[in-house]
Structures are given as structure tokens and as C-alpha cells.
C-alpha atoms as a PDB file:
ATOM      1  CA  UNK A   1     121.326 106.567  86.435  1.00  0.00           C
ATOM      2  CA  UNK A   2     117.396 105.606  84.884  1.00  0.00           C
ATOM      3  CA  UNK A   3     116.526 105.073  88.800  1.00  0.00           C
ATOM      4  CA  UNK A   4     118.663 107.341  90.882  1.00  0.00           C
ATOM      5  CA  UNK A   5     116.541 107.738  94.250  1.00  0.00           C
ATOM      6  CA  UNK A   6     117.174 110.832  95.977  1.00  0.00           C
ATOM      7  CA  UNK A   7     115.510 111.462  99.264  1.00  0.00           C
ATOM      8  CA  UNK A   8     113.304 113.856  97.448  1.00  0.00           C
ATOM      9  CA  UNK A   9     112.442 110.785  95.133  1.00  0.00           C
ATOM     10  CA  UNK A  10     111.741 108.482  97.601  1.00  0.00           C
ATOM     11  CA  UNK A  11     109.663 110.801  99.867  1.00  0.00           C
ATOM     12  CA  UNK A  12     107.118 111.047  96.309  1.00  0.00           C
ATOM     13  CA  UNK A  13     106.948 107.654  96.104  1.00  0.00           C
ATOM     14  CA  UNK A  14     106.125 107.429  99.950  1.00  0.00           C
ATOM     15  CA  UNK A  15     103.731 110.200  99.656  1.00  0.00           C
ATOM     16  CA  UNK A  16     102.072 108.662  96.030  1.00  0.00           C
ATOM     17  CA  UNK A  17     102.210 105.107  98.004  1.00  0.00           C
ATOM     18  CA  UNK A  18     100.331 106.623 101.255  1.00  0.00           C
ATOM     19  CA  UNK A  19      97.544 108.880  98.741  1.00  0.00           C
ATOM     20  CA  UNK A  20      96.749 105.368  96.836  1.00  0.00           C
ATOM     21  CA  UNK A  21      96.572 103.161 100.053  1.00  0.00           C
ATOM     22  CA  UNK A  22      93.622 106.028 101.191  1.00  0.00           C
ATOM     23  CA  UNK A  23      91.502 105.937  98.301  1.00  0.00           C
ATOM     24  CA  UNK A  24      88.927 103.401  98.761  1.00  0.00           C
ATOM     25  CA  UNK A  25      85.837 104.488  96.721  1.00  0.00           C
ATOM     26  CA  UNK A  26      85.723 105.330  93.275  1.00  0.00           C
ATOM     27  CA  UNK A  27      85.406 109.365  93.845  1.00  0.00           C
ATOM     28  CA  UNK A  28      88.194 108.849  96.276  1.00  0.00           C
ATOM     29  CA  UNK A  29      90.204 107.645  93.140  1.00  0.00           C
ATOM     30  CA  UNK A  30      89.674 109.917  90.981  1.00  0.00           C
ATOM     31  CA  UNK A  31      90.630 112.596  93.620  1.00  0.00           C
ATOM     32  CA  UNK A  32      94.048 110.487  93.949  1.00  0.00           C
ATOM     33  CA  UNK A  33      94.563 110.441  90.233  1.00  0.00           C
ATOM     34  CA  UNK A  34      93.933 114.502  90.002  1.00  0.00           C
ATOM     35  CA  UNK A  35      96.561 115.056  92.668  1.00  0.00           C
ATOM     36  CA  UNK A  36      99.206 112.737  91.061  1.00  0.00           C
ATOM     37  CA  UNK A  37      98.361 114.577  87.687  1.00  0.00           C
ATOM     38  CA  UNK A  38      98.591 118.169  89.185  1.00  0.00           C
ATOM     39  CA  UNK A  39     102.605 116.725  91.038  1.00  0.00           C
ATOM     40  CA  UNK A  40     103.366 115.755  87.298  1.00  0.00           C
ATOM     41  CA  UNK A  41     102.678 118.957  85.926  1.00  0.00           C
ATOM     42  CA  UNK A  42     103.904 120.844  88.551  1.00  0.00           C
ATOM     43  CA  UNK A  43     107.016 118.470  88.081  1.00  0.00           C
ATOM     44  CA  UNK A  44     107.300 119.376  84.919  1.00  0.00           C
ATOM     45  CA  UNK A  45     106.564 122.948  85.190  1.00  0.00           C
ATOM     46  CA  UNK A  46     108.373 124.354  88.343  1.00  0.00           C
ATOM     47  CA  UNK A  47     111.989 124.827  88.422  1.00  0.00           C
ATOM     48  CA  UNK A  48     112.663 122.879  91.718  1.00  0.00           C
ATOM     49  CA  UNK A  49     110.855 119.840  89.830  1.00  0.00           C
ATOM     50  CA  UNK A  50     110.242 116.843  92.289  1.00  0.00           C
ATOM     51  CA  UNK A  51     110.819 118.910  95.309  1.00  0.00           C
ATOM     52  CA  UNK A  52     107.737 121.091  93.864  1.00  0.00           C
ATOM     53  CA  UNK A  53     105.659 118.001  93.416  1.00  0.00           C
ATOM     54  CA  UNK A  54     106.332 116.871  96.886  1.00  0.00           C
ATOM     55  CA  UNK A  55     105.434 120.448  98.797  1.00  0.00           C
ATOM     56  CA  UNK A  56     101.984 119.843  96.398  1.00  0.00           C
ATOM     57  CA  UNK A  57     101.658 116.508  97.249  1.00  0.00           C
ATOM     58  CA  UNK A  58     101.590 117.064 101.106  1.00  0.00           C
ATOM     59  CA  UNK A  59      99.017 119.844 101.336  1.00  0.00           C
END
């Protein structure tokens, strides 16, 4: 079950997909990159996991 895709899965990858597809400049990158390493830790971190990433990821 290496790729089991929950709805809470797939609505990270939609969010990750739609935060990538805005960043156009370099700075606008790097923001990007900060996000998706602040969901990973807060992933990692938080008890609810993914669904913790996700309520980060939206703000």
C-alpha cells in the first residue's frame, strides 16, 4: 500500500501541484519550497499528519 491515495492525499498533491504552477520568479520559488518544507514538518510533527499539512498548505 507504498501509494495508497486518500482524499486527504490527493487534495496535497492538488494543493502542492496548484503552489508550483504559481511560482514564476525565483523569490516566488523559494517561497513555494518554504511552504512545502513547513507541510513536511508539520506532517511529520502533528498528530493528524497529512490532514495537518493540508489545513497549512491552504492558508
Amino acid at each position: 500500500m507504498k501509494y495508497a491515495q486518500g482524499k486527504v492525499s490527493l487534495e496535497f498533491k492538488e494543493l502542492l501541484k496548484a503552489k508550483l504552477a504559481g511560482a514564476n520568479t525565483e523569490a516566488q520559488f523559494d517561497v513555494v519550497l518554504n511552504e512545502i518544507h513547513d507541510a513536511a514538518l508539520e506532517c511529520r510533527n502533528d498528530p493528524n499528519g497529512i490532514r495537518a499539512a493540508v489545513e497549512l498548505l491552504k492558508v
